[in-house]
PDB file of N, CA and C in Angstrom:
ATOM      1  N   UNK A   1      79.598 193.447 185.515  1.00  0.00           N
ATOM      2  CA  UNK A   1      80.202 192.401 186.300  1.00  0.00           C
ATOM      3  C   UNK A   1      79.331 191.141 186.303  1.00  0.00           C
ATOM      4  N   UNK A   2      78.264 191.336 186.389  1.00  0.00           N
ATOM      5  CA  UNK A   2      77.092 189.815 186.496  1.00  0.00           C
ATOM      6  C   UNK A   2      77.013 189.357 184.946  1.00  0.00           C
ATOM      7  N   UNK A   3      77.508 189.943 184.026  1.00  0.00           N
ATOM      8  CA  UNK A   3      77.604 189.154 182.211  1.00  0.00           C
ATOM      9  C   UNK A   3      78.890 188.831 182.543  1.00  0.00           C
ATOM     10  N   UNK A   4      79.544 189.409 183.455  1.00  0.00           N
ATOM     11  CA  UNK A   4      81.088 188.391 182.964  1.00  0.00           C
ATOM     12  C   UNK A   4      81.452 186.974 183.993  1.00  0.00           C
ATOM     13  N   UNK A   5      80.152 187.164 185.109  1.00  0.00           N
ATOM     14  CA  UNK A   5      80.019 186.112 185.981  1.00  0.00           C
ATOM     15  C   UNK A   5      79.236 185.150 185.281  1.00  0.00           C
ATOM     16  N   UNK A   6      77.932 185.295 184.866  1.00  0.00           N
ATOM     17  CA  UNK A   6      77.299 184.544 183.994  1.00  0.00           C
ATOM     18  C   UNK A   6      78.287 183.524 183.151  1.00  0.00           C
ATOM     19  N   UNK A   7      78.972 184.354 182.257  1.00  0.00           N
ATOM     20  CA  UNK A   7      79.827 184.264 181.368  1.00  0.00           C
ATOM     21  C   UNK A   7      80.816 183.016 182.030  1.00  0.00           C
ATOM     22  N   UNK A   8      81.493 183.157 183.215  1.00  0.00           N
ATOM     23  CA  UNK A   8      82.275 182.227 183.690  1.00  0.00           C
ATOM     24  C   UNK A   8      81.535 180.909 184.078  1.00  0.00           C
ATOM     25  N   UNK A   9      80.312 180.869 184.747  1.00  0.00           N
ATOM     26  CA  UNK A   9      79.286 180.257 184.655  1.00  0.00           C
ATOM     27  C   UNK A   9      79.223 178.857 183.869  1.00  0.00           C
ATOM     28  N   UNK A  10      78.998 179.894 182.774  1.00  0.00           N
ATOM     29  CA  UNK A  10      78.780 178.763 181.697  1.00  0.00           C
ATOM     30  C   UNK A  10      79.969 177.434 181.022  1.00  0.00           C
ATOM     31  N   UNK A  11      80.797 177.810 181.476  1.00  0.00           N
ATOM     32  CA  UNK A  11      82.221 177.154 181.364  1.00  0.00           C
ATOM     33  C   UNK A  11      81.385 175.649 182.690  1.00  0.00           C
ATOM     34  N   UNK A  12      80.636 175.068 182.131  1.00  0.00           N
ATOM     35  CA  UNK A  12      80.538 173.968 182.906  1.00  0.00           C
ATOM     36  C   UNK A  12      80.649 172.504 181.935  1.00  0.00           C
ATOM     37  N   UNK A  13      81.714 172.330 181.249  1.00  0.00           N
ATOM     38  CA  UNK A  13      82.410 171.491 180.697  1.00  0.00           C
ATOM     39  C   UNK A  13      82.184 170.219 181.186  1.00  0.00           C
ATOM     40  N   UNK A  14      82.988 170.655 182.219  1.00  0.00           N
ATOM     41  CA  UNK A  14      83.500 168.650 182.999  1.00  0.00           C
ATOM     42  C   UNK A  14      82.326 168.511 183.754  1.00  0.00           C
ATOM     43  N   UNK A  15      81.490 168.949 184.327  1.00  0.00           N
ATOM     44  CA  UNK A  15      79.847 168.591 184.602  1.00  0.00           C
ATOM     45  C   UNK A  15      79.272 168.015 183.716  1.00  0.00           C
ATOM     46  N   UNK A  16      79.252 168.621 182.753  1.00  0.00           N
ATOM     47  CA  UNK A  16      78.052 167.992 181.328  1.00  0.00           C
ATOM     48  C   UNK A  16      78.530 166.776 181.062  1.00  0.00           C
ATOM     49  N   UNK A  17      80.199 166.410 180.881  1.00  0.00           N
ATOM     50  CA  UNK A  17      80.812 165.380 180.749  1.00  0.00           C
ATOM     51  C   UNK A  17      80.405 164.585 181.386  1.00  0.00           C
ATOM     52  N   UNK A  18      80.590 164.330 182.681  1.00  0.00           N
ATOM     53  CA  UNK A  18      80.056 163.710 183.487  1.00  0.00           C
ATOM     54  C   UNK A  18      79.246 163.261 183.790  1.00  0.00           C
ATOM     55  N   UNK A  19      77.935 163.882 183.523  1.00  0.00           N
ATOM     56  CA  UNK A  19      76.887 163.604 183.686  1.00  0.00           C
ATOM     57  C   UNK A  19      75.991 163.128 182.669  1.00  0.00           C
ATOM     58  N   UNK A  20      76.676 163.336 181.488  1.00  0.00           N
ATOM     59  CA  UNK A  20      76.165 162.459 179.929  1.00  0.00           C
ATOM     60  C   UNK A  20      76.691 161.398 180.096  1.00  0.00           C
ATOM     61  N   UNK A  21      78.500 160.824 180.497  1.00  0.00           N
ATOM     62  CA  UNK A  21      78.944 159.797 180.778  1.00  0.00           C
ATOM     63  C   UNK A  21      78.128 159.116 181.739  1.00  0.00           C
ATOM     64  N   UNK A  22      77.611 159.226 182.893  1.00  0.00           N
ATOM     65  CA  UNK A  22      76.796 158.168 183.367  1.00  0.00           C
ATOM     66  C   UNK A  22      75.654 158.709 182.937  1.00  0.00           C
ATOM     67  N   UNK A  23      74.786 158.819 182.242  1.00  0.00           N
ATOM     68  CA  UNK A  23      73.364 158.646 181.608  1.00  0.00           C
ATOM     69  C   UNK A  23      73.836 157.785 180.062  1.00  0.00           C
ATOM     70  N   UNK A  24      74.723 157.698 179.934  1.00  0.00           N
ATOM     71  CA  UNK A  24      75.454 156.767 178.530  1.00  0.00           C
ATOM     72  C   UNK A  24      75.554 155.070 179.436  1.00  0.00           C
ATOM     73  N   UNK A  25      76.255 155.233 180.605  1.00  0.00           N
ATOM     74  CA  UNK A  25      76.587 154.039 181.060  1.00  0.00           C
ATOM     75  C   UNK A  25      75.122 153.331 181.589  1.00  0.00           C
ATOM     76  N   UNK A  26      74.346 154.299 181.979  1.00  0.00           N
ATOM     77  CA  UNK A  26      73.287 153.370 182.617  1.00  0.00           C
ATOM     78  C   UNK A  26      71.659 153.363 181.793  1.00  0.00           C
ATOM     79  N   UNK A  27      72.536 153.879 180.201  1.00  0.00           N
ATOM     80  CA  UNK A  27      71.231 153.627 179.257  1.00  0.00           C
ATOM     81  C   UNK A  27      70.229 154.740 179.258  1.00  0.00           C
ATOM     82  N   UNK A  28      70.520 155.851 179.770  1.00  0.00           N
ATOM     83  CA  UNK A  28      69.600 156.685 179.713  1.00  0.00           C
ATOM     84  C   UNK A  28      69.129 157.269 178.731  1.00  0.00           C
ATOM     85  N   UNK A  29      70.652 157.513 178.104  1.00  0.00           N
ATOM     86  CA  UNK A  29      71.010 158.273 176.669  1.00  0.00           C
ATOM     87  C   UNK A  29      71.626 157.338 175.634  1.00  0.00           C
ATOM     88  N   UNK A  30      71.434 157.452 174.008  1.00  0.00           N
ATOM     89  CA  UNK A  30      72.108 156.961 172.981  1.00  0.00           C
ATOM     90  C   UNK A  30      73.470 157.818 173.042  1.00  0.00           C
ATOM     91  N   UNK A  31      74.074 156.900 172.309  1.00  0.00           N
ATOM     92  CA  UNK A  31      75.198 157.357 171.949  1.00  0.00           C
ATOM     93  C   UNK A  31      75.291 158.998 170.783  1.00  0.00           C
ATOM     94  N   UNK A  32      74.110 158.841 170.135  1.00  0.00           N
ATOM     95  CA  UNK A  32      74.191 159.694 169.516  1.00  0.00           C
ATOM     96  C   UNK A  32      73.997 161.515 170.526  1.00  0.00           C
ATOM     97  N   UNK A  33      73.448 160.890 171.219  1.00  0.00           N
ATOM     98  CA  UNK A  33      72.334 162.285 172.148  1.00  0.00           C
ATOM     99  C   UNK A  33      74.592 162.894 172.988  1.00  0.00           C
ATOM    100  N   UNK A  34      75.007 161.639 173.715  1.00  0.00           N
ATOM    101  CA  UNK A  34      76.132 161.722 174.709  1.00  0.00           C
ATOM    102  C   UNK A  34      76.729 162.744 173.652  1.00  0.00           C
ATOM    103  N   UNK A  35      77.399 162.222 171.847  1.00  0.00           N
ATOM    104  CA  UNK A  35      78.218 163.019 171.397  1.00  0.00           C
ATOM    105  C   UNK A  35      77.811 164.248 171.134  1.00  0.00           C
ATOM    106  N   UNK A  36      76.686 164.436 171.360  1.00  0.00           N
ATOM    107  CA  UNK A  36      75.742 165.973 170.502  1.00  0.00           C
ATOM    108  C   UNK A  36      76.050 166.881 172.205  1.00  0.00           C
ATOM    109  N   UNK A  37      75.958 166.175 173.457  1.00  0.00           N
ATOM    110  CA  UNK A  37      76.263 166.765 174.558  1.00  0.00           C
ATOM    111  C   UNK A  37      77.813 167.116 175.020  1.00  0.00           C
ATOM    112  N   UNK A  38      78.138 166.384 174.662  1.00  0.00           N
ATOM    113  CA  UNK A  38      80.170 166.208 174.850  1.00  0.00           C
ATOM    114  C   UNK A  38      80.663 167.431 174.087  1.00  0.00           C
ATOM    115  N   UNK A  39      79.632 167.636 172.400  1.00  0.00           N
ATOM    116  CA  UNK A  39      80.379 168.581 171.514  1.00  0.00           C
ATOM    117  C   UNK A  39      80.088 169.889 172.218  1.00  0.00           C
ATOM    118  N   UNK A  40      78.227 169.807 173.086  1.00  0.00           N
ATOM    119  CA  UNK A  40      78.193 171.557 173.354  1.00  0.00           C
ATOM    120  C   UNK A  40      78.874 171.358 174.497  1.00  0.00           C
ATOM    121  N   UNK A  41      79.406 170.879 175.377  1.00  0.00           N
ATOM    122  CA  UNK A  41      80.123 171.062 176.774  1.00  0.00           C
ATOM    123  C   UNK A  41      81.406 171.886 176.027  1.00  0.00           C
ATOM    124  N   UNK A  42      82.244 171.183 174.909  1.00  0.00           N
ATOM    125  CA  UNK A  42      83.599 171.937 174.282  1.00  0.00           C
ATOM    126  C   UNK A  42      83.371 172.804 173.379  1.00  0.00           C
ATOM    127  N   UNK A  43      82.371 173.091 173.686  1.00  0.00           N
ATOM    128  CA  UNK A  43      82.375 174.283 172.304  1.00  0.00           C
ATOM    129  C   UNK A  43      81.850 175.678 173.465  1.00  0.00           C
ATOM    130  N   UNK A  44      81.114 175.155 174.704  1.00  0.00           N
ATOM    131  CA  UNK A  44      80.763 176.386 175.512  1.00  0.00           C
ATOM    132  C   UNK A  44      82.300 176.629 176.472  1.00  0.00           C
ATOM    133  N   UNK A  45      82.940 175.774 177.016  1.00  0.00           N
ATOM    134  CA  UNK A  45      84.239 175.824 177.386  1.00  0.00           C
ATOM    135  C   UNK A  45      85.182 177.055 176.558  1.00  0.00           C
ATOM    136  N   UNK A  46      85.195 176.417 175.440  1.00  0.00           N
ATOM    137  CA  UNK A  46      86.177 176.915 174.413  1.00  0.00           C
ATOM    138  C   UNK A  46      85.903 178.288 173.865  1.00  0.00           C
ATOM    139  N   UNK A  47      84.453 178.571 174.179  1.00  0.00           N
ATOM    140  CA  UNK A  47      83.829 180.134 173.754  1.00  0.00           C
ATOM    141  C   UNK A  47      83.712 180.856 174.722  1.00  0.00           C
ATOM    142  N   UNK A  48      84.292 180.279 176.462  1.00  0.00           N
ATOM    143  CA  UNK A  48      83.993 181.113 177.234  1.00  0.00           C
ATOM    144  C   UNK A  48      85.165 182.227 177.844  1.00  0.00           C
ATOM    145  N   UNK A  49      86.047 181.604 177.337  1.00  0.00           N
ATOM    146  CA  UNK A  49      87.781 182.674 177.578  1.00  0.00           C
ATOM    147  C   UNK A  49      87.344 184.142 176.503  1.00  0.00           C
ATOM    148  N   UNK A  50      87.023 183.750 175.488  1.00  0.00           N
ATOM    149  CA  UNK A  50      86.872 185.099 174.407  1.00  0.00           C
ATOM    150  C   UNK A  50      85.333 185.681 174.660  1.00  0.00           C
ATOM    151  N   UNK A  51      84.434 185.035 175.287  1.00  0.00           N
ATOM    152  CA  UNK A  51      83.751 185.978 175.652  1.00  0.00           C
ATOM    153  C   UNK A  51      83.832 187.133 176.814  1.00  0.00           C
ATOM    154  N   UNK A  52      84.195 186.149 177.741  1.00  0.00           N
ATOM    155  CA  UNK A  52      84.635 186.501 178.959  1.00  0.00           C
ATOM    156  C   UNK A  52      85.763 188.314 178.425  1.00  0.00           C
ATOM    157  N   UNK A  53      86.629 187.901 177.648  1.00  0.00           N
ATOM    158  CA  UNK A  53      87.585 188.904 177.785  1.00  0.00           C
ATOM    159  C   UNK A  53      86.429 190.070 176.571  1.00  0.00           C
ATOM    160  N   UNK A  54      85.641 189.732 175.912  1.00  0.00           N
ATOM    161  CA  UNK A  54      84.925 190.644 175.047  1.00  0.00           C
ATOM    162  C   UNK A  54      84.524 191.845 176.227  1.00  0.00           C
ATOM    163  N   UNK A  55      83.735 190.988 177.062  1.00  0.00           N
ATOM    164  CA  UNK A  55      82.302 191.534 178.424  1.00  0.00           C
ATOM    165  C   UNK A  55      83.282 192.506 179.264  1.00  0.00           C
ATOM    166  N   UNK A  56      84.489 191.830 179.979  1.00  0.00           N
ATOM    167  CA  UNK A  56      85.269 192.237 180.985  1.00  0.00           C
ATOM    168  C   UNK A  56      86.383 193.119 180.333  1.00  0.00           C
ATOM    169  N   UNK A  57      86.826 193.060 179.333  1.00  0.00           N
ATOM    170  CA  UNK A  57      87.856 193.764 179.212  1.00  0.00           C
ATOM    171  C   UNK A  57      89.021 193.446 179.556  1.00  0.00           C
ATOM    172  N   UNK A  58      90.066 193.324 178.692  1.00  0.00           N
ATOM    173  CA  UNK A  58      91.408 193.304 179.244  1.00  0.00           C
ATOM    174  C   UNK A  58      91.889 194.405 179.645  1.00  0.00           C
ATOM    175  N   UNK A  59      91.386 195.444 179.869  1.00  0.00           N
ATOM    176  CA  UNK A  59      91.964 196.485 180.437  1.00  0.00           C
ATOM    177  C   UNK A  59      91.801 197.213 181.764  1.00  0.00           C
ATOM    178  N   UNK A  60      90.300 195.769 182.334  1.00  0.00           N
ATOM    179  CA  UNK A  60      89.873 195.913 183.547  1.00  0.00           C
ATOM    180  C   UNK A  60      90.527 195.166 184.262  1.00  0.00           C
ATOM    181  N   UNK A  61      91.647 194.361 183.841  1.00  0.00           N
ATOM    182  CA  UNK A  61      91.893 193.502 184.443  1.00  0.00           C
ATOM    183  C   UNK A  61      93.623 193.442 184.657  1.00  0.00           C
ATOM    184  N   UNK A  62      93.460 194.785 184.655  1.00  0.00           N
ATOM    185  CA  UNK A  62      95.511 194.656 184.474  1.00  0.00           C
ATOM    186  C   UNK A  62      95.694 195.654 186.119  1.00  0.00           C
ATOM    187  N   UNK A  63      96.805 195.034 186.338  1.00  0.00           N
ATOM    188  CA  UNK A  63      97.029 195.204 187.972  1.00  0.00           C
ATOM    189  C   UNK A  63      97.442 196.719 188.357  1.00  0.00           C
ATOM    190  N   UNK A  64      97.301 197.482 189.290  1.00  0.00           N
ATOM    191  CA  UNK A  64      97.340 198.705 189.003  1.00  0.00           C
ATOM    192  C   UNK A  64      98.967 199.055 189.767  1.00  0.00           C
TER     193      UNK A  64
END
């Protein structure tokens, strides 16, 4: 149960977004650093549904 919490966890997408978007606006970061951060925010998003169901199981999760 705590790898598939972890696991949900990491789905912090629209945070990273956010928070590269203003370190972009107020010069903190290049443009290059924001897109290298934007790509791992959608790529940990997008890997966290199929991990999630690897760890948990779809068969733990069907209603009884």
């Amino acid at each position: 149960m705590a790898w598939a919490i972890g696991t949900l966890m990491n789905a912090r997408g629209l945070m990273g977004m956010l928070i590269a978007g203003v370190g972009l606006q107020k010069g903190v970061i290049d443009p290059a650093l924001y897109s290298l951060l934007v790509l791992m925010a959608v790529i940990t998003t997008l890997m966290m549904s199929p991990l999630f169901d690897r760890i948990y199981g779809r068969a733990d999760r069907q209603p009884s």
